[in-house]
Protein backbone atom coordinates (compact mmCIF):
# COMPACT_ATOMS: atom_id res chain seq x y z
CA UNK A 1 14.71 -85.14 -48.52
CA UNK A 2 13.64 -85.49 -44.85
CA UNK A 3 9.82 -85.78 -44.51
CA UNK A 4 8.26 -82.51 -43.54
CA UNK A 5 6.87 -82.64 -39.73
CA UNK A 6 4.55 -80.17 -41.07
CA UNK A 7 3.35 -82.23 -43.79
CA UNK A 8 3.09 -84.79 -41.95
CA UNK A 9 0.66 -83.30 -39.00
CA UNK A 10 -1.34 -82.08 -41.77
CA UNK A 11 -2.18 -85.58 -43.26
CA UNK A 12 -2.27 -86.72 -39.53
CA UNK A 13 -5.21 -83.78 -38.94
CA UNK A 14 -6.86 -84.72 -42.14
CA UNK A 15 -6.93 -88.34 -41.14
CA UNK A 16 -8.04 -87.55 -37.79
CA UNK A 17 -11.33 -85.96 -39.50
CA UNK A 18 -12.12 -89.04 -42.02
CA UNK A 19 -12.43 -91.07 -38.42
CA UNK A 20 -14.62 -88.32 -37.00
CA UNK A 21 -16.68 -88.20 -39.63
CA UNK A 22 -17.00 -91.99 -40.06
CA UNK A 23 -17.61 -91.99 -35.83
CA UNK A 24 -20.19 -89.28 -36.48
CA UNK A 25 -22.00 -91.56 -39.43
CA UNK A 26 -21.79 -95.04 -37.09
CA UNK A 27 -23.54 -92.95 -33.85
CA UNK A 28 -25.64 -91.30 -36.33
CA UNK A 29 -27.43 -94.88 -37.55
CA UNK A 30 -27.78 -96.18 -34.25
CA UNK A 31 -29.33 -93.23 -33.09
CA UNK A 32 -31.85 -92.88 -35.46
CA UNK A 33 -31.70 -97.23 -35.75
CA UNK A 34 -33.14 -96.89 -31.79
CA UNK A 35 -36.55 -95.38 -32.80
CA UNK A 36 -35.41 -92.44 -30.59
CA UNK A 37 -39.11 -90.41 -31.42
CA UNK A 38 -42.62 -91.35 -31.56
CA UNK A 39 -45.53 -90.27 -33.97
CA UNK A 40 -48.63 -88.43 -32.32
CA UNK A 41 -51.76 -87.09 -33.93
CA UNK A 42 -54.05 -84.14 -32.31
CA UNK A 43 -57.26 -82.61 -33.87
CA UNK A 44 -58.67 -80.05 -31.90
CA UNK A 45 -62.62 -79.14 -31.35
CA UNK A 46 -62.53 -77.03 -34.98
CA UNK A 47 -60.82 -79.93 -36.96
CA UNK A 48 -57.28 -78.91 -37.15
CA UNK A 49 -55.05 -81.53 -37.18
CA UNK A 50 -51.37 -81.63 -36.41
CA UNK A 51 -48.97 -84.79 -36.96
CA UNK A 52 -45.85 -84.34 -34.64
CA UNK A 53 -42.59 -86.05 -33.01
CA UNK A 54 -42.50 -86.98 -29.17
CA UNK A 55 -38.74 -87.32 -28.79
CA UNK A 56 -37.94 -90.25 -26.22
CA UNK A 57 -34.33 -89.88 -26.23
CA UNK A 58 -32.13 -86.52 -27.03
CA UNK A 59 -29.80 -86.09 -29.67
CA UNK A 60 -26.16 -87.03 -28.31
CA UNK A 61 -24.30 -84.21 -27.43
CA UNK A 62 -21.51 -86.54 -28.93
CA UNK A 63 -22.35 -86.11 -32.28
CA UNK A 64 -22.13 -82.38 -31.99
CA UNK A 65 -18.76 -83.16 -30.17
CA UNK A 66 -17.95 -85.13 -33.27
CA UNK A 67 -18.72 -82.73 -35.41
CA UNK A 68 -16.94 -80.06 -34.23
CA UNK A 69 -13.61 -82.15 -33.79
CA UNK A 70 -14.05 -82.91 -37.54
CA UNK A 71 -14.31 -79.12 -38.91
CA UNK A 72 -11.30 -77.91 -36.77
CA UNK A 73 -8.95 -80.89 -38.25
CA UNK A 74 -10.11 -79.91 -41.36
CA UNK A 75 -9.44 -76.99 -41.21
CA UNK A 76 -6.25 -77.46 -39.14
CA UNK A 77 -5.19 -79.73 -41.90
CA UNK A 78 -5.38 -76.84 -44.37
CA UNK A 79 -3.47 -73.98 -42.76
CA UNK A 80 -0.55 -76.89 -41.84
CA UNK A 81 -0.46 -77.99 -45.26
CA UNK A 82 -0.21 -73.98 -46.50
CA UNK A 83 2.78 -74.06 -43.77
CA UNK A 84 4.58 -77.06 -45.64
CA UNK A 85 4.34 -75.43 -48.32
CA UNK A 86 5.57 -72.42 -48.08
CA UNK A 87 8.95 -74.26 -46.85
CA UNK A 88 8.76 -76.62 -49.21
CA UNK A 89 8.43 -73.53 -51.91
CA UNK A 90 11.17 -71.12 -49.84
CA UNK A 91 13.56 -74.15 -48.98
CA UNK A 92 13.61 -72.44 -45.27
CA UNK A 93 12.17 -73.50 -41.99
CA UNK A 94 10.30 -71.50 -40.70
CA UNK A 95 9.36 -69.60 -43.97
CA UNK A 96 8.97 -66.21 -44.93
CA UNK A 97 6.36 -64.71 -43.10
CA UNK A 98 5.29 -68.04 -41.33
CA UNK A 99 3.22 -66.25 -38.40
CA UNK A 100 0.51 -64.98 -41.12
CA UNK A 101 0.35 -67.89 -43.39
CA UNK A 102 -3.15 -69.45 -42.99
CA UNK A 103 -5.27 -71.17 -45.86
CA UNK A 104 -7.50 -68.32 -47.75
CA UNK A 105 -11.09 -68.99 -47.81
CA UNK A 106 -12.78 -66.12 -49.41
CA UNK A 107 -16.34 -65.61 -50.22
CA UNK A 108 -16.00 -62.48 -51.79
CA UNK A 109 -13.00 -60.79 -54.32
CA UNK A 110 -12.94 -58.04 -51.38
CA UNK A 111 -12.46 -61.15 -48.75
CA UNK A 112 -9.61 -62.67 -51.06
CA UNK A 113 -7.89 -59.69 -51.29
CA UNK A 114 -7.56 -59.20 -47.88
CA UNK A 115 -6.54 -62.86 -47.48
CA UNK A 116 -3.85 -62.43 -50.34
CA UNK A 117 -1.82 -59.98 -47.67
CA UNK A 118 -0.82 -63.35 -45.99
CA UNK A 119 0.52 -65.12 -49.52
CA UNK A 120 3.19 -62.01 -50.01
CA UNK A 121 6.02 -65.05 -49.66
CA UNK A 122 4.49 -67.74 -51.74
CA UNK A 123 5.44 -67.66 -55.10
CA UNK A 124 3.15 -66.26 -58.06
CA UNK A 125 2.14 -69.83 -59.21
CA UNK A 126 0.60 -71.01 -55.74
CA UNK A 127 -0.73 -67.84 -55.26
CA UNK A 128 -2.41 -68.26 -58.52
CA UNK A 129 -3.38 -72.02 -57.88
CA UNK A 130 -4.97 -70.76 -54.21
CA UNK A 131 -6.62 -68.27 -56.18
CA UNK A 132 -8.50 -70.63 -58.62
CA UNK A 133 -10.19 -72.24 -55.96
CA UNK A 134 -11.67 -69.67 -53.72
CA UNK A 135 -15.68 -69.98 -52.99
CA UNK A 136 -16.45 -67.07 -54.76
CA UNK A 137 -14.66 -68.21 -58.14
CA UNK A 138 -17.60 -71.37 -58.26
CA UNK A 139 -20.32 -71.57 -60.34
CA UNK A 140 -22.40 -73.10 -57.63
CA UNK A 141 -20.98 -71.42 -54.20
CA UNK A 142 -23.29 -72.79 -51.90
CA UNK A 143 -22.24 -76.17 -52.38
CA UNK A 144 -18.69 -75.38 -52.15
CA UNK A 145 -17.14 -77.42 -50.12
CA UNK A 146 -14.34 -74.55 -48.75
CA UNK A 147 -17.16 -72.36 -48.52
CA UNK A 148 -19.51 -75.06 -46.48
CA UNK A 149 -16.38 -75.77 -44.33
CA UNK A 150 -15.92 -72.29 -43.45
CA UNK A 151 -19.31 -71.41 -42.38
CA UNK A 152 -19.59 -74.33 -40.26
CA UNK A 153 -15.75 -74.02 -38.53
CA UNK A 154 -16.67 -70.55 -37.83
CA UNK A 155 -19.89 -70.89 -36.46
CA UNK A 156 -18.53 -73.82 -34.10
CA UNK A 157 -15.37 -71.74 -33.26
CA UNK A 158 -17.15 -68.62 -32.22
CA UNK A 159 -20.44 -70.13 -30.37
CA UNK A 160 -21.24 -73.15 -28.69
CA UNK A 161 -21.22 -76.69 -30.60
CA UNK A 162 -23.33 -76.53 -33.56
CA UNK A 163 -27.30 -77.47 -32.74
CA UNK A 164 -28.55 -80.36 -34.36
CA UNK A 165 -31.88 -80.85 -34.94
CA UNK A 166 -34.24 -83.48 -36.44
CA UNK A 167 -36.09 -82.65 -39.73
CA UNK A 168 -37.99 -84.65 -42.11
CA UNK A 169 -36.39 -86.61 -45.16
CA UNK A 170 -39.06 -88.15 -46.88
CA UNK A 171 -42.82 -88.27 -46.40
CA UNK A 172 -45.02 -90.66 -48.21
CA UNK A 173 -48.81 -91.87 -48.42
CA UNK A 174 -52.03 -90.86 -49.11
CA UNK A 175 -54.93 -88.62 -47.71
CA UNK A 176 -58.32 -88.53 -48.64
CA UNK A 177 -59.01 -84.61 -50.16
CA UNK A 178 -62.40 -85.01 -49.60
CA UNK A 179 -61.38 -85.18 -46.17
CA UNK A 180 -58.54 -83.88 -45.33
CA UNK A 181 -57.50 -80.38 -46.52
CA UNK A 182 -54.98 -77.38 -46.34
CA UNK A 183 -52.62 -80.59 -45.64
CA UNK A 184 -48.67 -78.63 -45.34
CA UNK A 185 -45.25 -80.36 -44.63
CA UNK A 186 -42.53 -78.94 -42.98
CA UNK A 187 -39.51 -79.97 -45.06
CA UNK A 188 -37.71 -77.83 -42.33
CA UNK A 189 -35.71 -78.66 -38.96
CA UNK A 190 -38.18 -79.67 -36.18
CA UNK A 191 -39.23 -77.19 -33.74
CA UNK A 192 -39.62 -77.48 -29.44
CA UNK A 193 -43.25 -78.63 -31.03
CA UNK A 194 -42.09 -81.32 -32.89
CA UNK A 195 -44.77 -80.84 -35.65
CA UNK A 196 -44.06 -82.79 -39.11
CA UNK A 197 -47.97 -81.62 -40.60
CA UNK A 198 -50.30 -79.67 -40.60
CA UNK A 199 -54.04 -79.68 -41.71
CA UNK A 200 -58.00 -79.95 -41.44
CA UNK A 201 -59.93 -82.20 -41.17
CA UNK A 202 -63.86 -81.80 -42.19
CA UNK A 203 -66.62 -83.92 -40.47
CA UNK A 204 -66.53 -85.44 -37.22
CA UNK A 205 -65.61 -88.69 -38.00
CA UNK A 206 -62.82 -90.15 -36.24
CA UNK A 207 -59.69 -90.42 -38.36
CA UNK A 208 -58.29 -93.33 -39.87
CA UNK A 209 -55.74 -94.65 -42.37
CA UNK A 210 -57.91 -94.36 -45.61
CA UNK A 211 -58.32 -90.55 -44.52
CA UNK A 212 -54.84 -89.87 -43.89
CA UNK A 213 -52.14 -92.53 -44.04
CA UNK A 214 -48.47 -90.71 -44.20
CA UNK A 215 -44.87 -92.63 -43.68
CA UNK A 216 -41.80 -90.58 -42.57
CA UNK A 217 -37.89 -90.93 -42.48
CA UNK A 218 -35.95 -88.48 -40.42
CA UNK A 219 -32.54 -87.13 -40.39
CA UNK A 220 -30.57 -85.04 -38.74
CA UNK A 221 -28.49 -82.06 -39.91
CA UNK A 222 -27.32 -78.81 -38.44
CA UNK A 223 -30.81 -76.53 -37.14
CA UNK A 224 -29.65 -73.65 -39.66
CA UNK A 225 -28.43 -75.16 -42.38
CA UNK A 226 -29.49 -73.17 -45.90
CA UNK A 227 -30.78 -74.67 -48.90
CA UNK A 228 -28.91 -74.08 -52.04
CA UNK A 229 -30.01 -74.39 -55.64
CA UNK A 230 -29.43 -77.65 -56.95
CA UNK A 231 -26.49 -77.65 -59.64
CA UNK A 232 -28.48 -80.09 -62.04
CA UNK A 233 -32.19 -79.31 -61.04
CA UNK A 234 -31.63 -75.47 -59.67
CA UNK A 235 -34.13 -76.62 -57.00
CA UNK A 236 -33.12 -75.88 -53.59
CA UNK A 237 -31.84 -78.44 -51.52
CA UNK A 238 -29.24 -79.07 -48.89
CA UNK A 239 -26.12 -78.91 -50.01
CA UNK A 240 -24.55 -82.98 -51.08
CA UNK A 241 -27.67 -83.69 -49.37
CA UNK A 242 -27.19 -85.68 -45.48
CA UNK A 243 -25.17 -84.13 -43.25
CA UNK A 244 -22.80 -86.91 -43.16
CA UNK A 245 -22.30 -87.20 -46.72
CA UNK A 246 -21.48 -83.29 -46.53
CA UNK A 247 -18.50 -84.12 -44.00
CA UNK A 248 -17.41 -87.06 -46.36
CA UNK A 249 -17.32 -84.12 -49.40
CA UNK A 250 -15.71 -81.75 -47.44
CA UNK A 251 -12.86 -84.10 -46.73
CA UNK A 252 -12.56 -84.73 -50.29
CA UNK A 253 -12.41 -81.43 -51.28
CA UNK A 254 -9.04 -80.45 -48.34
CA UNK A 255 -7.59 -83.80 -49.43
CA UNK A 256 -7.69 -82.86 -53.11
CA UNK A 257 -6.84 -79.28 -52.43
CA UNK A 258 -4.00 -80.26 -50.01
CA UNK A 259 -2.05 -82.96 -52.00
CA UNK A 260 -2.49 -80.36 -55.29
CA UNK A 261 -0.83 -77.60 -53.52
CA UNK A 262 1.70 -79.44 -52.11
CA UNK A 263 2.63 -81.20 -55.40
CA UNK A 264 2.59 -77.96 -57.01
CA UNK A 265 4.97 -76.60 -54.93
CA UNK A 266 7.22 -79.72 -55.28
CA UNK A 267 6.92 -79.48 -59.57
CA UNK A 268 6.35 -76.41 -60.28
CA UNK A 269 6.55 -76.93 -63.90
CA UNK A 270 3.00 -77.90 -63.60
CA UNK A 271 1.54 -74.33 -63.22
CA UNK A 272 3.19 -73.98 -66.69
CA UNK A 273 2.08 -77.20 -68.52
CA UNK A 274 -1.63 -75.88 -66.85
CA UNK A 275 -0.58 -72.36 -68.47
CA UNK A 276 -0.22 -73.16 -71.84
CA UNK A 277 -3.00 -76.09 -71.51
């Protein structure tokens, strides 16, 4: 059987966001590798203390450039995989229905019913398969990776690139309590202000280490990204974590989800061995 061009540009898009994403990982650790921010402390006249970031260099626009390349392959990759096949399933080129066919991602039953319009051609198996792994079928839909891949393709479709922002990933130490007080961390992207924490300080002593003696690591991730509960732990957290290692799950996820459609569509004795499994 002659190789399908559309299969083909499909793999070619997905491929074309593993190098994005490993691009977006390499320029990502020598960003953050070049010390790119400084730590300042201020206490004003009433003892309230503030520990911030001086940025000394910007965040490349490239990485947002990066980023943005990567979510459109992906999801590229998808809706020409979907196209392969539904020729692949109708044995015609083009296919039944071709200028509507377009990878469903639904959050919602309402949203996948909607989507399901654009299936009509596909036979009841793939239909079934596409079904199985919508968003809103997961027990944990904020760290689905078709859901996560939607909200950020749309948002970068429909705006400007995505903002990036710098936010705290861990913070260690020690501070005196007898000293220091009301001490708060912002576990949350960094503002214009750059502040990291906040707190008092009581007496008029000048600070030093045995007072307050704090270590950070930064990252960077998209500015509104939204915590999730944790499968495991239920505690929110961002979704597979880095922002990177997001991208890298994504792209598991469409690969997965791409070669299983397609080899469904090829055998599709499978739906039935899954059937009466």
């Amino acid at each position: 059987m002659k190789p399908l061009r559309e299969l083909s540009l499909s793999q070619a898009r997905i491929s074309r966001a593993q190098a994005n994403i490993k691009e977006f990982a390499q320029l990502l650790d020598a960003y953050l590798g070049s010390r790119p921010s400084r730590i300042r402390v201020d206490i004003d006249a009433q003892g309230l203390g503030a520990i911030r970031i001086e940025r000394r260099e910007p965040i490349p626009d490239q990485l947002s450039i990066l980023l943005g390349e990567a979510l459109q392959n992906l999801r590229a990759g998808l809706d020409n995989c979907l196209y392969a096949v539904a020729i692949i399933d109708s044995g015609t080129n083009p296919p039944p229905g071709a200028s509507q066919l377009q990878w469903p991602i639904a959050l919602s039953p309402k949203e996948w019913t909607a989507n399901k319009k654009r299936l009509q051609h596909l036979s009841p198996h793939l239909i079934e398969a596409l079904h199985r792994i919508q968003p809103f079928q997961a027990e944990n839909p904020g760290w689905n990776c078709l859901r996560i891949l939607h909200d950020l393709a749309r948002i970068d479709r429909h705006r400007a690139a995505h903002e990036l922002a710098m936010r705290p990933e861990q913070v260690n130490g020690t501070y005196d309590k007898d000293t220091i007080r009301d001490l708060k961390i912002n576990d949350g992207p960094l503002n214009d202000d750059g502040i990291v924490v906040t707190f008092t300080r009581l007496g008029d002593d000048e600070l030093t280490p045995r007072m307050l003696d704090l270590q950070f690591e930064f990252d960077i991730d998209v500015h509104d990204i939204e915590a999730a509960p944790h499968p495991v732990t239920g505690k929110p957290s961002r979704p597979w974590g880095s922002l990177d290692n997001r991208l890298k799950m994504i792209c598991i996820a469409v690969e997965d989800y791409a070669e299983g459609l397609v080899e469904l569509a090829r055998n599709p004795e499978l739906a039935r061995t899954e059937s009466a499994g």
